[in-house]
Each structure stands twice: as structure tokens, then as C-alpha cells.
N, C-alpha and C. Protein backbone atom coordinates (compact mmCIF):
# COMPACT_ATOMS: atom_id res chain seq x y z
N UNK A 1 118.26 95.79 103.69
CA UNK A 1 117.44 96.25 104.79
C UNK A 1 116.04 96.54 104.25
N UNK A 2 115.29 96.55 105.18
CA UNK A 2 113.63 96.12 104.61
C UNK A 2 113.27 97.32 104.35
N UNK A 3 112.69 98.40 103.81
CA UNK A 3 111.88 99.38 103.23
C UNK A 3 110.93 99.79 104.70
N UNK A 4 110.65 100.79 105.41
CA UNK A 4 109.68 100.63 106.21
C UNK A 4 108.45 101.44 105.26
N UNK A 5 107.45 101.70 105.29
CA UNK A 5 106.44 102.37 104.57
C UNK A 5 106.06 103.03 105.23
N UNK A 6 106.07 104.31 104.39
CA UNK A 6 105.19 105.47 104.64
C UNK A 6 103.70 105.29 105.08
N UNK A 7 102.90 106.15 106.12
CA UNK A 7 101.56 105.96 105.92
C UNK A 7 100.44 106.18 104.28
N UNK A 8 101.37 106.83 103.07
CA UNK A 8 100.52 107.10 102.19
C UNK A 8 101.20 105.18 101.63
N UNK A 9 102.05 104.62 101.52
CA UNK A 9 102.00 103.90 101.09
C UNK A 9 101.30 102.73 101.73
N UNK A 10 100.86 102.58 103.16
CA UNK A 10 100.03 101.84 103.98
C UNK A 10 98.67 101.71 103.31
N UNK A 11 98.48 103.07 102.67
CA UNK A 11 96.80 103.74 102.04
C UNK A 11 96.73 103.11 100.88
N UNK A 12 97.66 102.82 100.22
CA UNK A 12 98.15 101.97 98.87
C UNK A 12 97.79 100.51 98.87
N UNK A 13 98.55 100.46 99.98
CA UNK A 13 98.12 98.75 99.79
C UNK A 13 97.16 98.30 100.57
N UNK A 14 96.70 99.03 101.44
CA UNK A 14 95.01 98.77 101.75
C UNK A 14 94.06 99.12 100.77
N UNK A 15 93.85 99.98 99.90
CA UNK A 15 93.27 100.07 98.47
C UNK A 15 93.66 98.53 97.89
N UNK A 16 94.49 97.98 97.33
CA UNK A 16 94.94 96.78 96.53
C UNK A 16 94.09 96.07 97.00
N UNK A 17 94.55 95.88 98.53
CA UNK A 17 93.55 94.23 99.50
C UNK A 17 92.40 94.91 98.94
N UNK A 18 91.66 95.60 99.24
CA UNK A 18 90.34 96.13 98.95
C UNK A 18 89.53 95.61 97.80
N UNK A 19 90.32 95.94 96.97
CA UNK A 19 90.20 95.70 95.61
C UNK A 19 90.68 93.93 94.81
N UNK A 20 90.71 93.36 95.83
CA UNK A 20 91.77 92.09 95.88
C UNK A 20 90.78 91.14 95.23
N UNK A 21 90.47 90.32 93.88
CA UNK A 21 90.00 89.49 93.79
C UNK A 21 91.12 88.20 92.72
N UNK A 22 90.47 87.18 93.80
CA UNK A 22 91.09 85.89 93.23
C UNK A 22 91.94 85.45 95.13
N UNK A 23 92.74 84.31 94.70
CA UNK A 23 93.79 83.63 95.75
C UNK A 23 94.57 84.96 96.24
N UNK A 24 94.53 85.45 97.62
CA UNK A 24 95.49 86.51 98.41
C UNK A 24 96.35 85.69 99.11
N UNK A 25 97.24 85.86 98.68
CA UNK A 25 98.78 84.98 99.57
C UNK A 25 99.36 86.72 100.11
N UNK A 26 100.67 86.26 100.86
CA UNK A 26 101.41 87.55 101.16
C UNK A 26 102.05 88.24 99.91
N UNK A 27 102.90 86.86 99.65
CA UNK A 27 103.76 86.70 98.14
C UNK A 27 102.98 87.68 96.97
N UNK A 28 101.69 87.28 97.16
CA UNK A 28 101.00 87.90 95.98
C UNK A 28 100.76 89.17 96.16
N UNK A 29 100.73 89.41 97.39
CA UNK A 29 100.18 91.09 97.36
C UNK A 29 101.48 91.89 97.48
N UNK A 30 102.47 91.56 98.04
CA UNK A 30 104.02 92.16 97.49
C UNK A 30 104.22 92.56 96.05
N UNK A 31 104.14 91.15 95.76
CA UNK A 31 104.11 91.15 94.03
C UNK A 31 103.28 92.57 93.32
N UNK A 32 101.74 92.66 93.89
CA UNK A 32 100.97 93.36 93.48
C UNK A 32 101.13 94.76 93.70
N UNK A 33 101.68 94.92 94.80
CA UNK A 33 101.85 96.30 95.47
C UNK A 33 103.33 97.07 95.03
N UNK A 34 104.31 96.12 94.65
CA UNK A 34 105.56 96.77 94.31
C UNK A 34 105.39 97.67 93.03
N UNK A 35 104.48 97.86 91.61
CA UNK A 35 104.46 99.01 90.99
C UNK A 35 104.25 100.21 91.68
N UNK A 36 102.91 99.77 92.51
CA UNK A 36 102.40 100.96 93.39
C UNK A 36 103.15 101.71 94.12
N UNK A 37 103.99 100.80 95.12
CA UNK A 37 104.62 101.82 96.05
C UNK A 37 106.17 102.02 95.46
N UNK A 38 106.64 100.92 94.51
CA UNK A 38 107.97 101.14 94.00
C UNK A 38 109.26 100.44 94.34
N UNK A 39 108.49 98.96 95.55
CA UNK A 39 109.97 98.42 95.95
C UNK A 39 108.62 97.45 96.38
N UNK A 40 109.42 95.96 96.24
CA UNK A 40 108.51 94.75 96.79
C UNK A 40 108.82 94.98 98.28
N UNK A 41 107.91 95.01 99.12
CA UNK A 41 107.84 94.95 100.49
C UNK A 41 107.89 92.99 100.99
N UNK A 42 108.64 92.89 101.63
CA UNK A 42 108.83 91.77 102.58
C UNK A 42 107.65 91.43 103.01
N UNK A 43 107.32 90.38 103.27
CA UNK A 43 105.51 89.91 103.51
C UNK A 43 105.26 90.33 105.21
N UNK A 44 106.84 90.29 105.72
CA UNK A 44 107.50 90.99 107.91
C UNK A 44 106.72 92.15 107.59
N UNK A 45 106.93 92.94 106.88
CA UNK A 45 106.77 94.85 106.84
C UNK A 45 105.51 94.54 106.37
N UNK A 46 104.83 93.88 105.87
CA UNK A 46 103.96 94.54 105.43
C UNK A 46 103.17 93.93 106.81
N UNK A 47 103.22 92.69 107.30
CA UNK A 47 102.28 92.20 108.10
C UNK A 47 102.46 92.95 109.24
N UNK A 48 103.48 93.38 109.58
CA UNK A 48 104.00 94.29 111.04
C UNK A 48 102.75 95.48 110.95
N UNK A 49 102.23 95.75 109.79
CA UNK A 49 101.24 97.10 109.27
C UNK A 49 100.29 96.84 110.12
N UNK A 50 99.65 97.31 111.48
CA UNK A 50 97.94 96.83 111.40
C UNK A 50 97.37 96.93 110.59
N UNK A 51 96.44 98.15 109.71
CA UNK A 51 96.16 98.16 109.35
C UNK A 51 96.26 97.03 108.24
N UNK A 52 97.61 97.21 107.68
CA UNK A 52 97.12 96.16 106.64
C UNK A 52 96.69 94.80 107.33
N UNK A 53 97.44 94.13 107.55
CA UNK A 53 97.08 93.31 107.93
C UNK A 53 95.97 92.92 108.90
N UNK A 54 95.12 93.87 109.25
CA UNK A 54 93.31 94.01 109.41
C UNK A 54 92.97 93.84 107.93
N UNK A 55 93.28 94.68 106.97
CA UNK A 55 92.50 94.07 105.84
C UNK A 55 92.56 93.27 105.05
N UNK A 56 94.15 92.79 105.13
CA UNK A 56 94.34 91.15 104.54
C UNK A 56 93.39 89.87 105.32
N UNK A 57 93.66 90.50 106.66
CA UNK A 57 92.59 89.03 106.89
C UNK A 57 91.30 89.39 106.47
N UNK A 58 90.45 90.68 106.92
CA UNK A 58 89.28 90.72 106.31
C UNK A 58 88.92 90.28 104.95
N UNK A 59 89.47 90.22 104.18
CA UNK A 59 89.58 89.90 102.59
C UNK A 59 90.15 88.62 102.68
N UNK A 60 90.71 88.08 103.31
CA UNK A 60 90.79 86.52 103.31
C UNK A 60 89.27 85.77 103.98
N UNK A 61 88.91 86.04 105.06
CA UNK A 61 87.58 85.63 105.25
C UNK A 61 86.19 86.24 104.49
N UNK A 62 86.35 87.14 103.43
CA UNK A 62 85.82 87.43 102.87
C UNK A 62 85.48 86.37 101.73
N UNK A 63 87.02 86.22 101.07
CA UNK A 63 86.90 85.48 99.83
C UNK A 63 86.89 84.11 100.48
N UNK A 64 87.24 83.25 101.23
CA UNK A 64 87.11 82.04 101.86
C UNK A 64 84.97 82.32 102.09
N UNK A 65 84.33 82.54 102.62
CA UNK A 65 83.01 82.88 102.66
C UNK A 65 82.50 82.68 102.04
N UNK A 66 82.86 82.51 100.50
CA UNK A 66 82.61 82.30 99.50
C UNK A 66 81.78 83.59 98.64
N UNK A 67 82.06 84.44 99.13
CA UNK A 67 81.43 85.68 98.80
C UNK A 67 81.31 85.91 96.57
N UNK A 68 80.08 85.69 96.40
CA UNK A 68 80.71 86.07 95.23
C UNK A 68 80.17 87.52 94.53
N UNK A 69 81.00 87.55 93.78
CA UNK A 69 80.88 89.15 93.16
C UNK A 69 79.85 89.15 91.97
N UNK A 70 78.97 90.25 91.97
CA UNK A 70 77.91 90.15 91.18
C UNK A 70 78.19 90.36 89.92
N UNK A 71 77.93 89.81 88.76
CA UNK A 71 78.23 90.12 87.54
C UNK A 71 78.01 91.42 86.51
N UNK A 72 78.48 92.36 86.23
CA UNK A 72 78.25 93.49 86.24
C UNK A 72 77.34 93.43 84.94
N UNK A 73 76.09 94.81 84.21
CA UNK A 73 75.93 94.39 83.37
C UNK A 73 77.11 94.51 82.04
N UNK A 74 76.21 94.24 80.92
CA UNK A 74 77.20 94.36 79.66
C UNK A 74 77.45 95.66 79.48
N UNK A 75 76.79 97.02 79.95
CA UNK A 75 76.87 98.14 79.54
C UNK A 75 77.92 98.49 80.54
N UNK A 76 78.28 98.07 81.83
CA UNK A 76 79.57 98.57 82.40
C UNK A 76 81.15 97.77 82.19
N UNK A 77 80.45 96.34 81.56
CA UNK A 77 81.97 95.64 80.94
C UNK A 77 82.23 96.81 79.76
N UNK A 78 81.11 96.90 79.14
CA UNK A 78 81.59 97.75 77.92
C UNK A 78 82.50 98.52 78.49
N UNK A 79 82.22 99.38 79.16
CA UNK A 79 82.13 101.20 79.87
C UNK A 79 83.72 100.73 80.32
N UNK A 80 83.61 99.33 80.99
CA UNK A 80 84.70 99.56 81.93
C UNK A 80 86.35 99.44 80.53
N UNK A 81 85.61 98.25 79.25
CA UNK A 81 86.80 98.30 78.83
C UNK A 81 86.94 99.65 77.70
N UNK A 82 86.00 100.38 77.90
CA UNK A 82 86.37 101.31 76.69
C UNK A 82 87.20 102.53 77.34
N UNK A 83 87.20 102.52 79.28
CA UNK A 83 87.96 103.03 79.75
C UNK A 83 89.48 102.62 80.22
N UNK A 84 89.62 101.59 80.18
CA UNK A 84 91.25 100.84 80.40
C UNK A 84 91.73 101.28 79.17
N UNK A 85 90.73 101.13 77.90
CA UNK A 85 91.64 101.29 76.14
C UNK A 85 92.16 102.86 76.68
N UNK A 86 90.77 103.66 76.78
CA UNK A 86 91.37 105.19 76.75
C UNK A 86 92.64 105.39 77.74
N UNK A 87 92.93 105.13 78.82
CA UNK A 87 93.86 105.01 80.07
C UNK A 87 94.90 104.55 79.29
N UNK A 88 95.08 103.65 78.96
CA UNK A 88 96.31 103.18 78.01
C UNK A 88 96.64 103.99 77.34
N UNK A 89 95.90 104.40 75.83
CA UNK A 89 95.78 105.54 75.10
C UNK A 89 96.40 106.87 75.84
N UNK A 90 96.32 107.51 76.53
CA UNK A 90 96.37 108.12 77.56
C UNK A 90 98.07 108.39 78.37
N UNK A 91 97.94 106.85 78.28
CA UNK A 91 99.63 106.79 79.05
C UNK A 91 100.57 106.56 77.60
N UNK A 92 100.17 106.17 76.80
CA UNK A 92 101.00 106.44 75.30
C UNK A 92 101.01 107.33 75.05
N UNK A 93 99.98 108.19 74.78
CA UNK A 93 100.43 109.67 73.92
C UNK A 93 100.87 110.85 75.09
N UNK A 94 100.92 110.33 76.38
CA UNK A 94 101.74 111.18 77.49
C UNK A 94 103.39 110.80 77.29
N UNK A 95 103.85 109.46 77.01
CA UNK A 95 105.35 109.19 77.41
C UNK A 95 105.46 110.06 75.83
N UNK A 96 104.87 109.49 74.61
CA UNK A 96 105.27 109.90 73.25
C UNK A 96 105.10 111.59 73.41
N UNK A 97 104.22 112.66 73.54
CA UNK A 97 104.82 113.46 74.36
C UNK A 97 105.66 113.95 75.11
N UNK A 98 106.42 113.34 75.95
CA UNK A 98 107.53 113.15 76.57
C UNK A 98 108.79 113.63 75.82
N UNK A 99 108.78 112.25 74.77
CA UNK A 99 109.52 112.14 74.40
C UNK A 99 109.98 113.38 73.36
N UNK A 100 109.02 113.64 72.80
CA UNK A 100 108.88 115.03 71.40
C UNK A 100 109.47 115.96 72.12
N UNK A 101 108.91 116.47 73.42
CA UNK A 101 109.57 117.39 74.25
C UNK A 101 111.05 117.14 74.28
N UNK A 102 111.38 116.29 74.72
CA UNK A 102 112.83 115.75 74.78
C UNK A 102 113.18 116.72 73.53
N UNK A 103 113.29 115.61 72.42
CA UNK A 103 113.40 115.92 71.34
C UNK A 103 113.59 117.61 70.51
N UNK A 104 112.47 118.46 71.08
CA UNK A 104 112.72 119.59 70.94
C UNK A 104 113.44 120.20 71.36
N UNK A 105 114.03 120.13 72.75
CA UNK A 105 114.72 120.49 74.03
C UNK A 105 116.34 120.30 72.89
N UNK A 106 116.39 119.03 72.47
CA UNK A 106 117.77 118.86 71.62
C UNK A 106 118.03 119.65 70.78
N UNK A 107 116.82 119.78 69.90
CA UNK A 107 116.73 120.62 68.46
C UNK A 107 117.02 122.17 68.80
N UNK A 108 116.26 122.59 69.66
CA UNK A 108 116.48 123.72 70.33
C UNK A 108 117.99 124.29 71.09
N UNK A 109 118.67 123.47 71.34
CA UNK A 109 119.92 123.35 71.85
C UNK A 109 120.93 123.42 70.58
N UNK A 110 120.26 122.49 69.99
CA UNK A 110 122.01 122.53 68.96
C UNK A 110 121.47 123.71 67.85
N UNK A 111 120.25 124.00 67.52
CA UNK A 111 120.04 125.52 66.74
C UNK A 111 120.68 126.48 67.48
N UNK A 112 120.84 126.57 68.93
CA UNK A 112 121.67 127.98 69.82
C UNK A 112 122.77 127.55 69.23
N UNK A 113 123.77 126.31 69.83
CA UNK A 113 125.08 125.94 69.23
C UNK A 113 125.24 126.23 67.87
N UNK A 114 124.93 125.96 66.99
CA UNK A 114 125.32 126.24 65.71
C UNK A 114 124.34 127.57 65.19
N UNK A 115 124.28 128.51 65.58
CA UNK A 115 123.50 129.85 65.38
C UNK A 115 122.92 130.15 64.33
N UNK A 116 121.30 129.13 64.83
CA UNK A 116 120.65 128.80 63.15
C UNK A 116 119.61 129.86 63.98
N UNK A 117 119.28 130.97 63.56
CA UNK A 117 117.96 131.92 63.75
C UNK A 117 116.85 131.30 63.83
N UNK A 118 115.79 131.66 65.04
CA UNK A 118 114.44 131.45 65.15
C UNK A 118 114.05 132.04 63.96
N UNK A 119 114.40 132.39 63.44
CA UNK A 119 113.74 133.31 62.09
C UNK A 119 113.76 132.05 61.05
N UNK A 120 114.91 131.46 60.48
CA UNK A 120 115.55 130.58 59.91
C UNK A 120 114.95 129.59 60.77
N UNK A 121 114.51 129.04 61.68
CA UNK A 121 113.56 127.95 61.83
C UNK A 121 112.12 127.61 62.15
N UNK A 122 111.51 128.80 61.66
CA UNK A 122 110.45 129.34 61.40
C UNK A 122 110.11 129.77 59.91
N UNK A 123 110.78 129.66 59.26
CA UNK A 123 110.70 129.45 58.13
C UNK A 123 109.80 128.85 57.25
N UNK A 124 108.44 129.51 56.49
CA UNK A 124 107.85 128.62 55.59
C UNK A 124 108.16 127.51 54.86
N UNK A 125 108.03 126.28 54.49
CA UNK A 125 108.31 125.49 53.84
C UNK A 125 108.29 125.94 52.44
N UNK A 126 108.91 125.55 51.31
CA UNK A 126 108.91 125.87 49.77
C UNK A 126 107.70 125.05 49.23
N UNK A 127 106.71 126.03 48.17
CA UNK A 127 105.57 125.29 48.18
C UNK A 127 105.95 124.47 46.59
N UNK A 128 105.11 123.55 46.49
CA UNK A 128 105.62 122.65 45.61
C UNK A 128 103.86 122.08 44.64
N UNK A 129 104.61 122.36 43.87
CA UNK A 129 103.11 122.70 42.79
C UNK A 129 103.06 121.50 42.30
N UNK A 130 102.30 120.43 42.93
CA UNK A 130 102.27 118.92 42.40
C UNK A 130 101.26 118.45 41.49
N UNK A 131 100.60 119.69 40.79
CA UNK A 131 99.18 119.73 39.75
C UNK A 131 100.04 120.12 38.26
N UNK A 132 100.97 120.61 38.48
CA UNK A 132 102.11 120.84 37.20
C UNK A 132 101.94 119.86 36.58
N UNK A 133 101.28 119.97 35.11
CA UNK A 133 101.20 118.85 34.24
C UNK A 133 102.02 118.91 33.00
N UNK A 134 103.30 119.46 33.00
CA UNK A 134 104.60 119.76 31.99
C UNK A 134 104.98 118.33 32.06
N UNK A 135 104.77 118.20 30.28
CA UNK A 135 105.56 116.24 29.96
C UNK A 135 106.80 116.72 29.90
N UNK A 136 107.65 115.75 29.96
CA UNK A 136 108.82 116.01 29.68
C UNK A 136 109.23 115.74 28.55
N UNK A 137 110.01 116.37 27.75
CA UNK A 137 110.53 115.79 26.16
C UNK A 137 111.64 114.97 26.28
């Protein structure tokens, strides 16, 4: 059974068309929109949308028009890719985060189970004198 969409997900994929450059098929904007909203929408549901489908055609006679997009300068290609790196960056050290949390959540669990003291895992490390210049005989 087809998914009907929410109005915030309507807001979703009118942002996408918006933002739509290259060939807009239905196929393609399903394709495009299913991370976003979380389930490929049927090309029926989505076209049943007015809205959307006001701005699929607008953006089809847009890009048919031959409309072309101005070339940005080099200082916002820069800008733009030194912000996708950080965004990436960003979504890595959030899941790897994640995960450490996890991770502690375990450590923390089996120290209660086996009744190892916050004291006892707080514990200074043993310092280790690696300037010791004793030869050995």
C-alpha cells in the first residue's frame, strides 16, 4: 500500500524539485526523495500532491527553456566544497561518537556486573620511565 505523505514531507520534496538540476523524470525524483522522506514514494502519490506537482512542472519548463545556471565564482566552488568536506567530517565524527558512547554504556555495565569500583576505574595509569638508560649485563 502506497505511503500517503505528510505535509512536512510534501515541504521535502518541493525543496528537492527546487533544487533539481539535470533530466527530472518522476522515477528520478522518487529515487531522489526516498533518503529524505525515508520510503520511495510511487510517482501516483507523489503526482496526486498539488503542490508538488506545480513544481515538477515548473522545473520541467524551467529546465526545457533552456535556462542556464550561472557559473559560480571559484571562491564559492571553493567555499562550497570546503563545506560538503566539513558536513561529511561532521557526520563521521557524530556516528564515531555514537558509537564510543555505545561502547561506554557496555564498559560501564559490565564494571556494575562484575563490581570493579569507580575508584578502580579511575585509576592513574603506572608511570613508566622510558629515559632509564640501565644496560643490561
Amino acid at each position: 500500500m502506497a505511503k500517503h505523505l505528510s505535509d512536512r514531507d510534501v515541504d521535502l520534496v518541493v525543496s528537492v524539485i527546487d533544487g533539481w538540476d539535470g533530466k527530472l523524470s518522476w522515477d528520478a525524483l522518487s529515487d531522489a526523495v526516498e533518503p529524505v522522506i525515508g520510503t520511495r514514494p510511487a510517482r501516483q502519490t507523489l503526482a496526486l500532491q498539488e503542490k508538488i506537482r506545480s513544481a515538477f512542472d515548473h522545473q520541467k519548463e524551467r529546465l526545457k527553456s533552456g535556462y542556464v545556471k550561472l557559473k559560480p565564482p571559484a571562491s564559492l566552488r571553493i567555499a562550497e566544497q570546503r563545506i560538503r568536506r566539513l558536513e561529511a567530517e561532521n557526520y563521521r565524527l557524530e556516528c564515531e561518537n555514537a558509537r564510543l558512547l555505545e561502547r561506554f554504556m557496555r564498559w560501564q555495565y559490565n564494571a556494575h556486573k562484575f563490581n570493579v569500583s569507580a575508584e578502580k576505574l579511575d585509576a592513574p595509569l603506572p608511570f613508566v620511565d622510558r629515559n632509564s638508560s640501565e644496560a643490561k649485563s
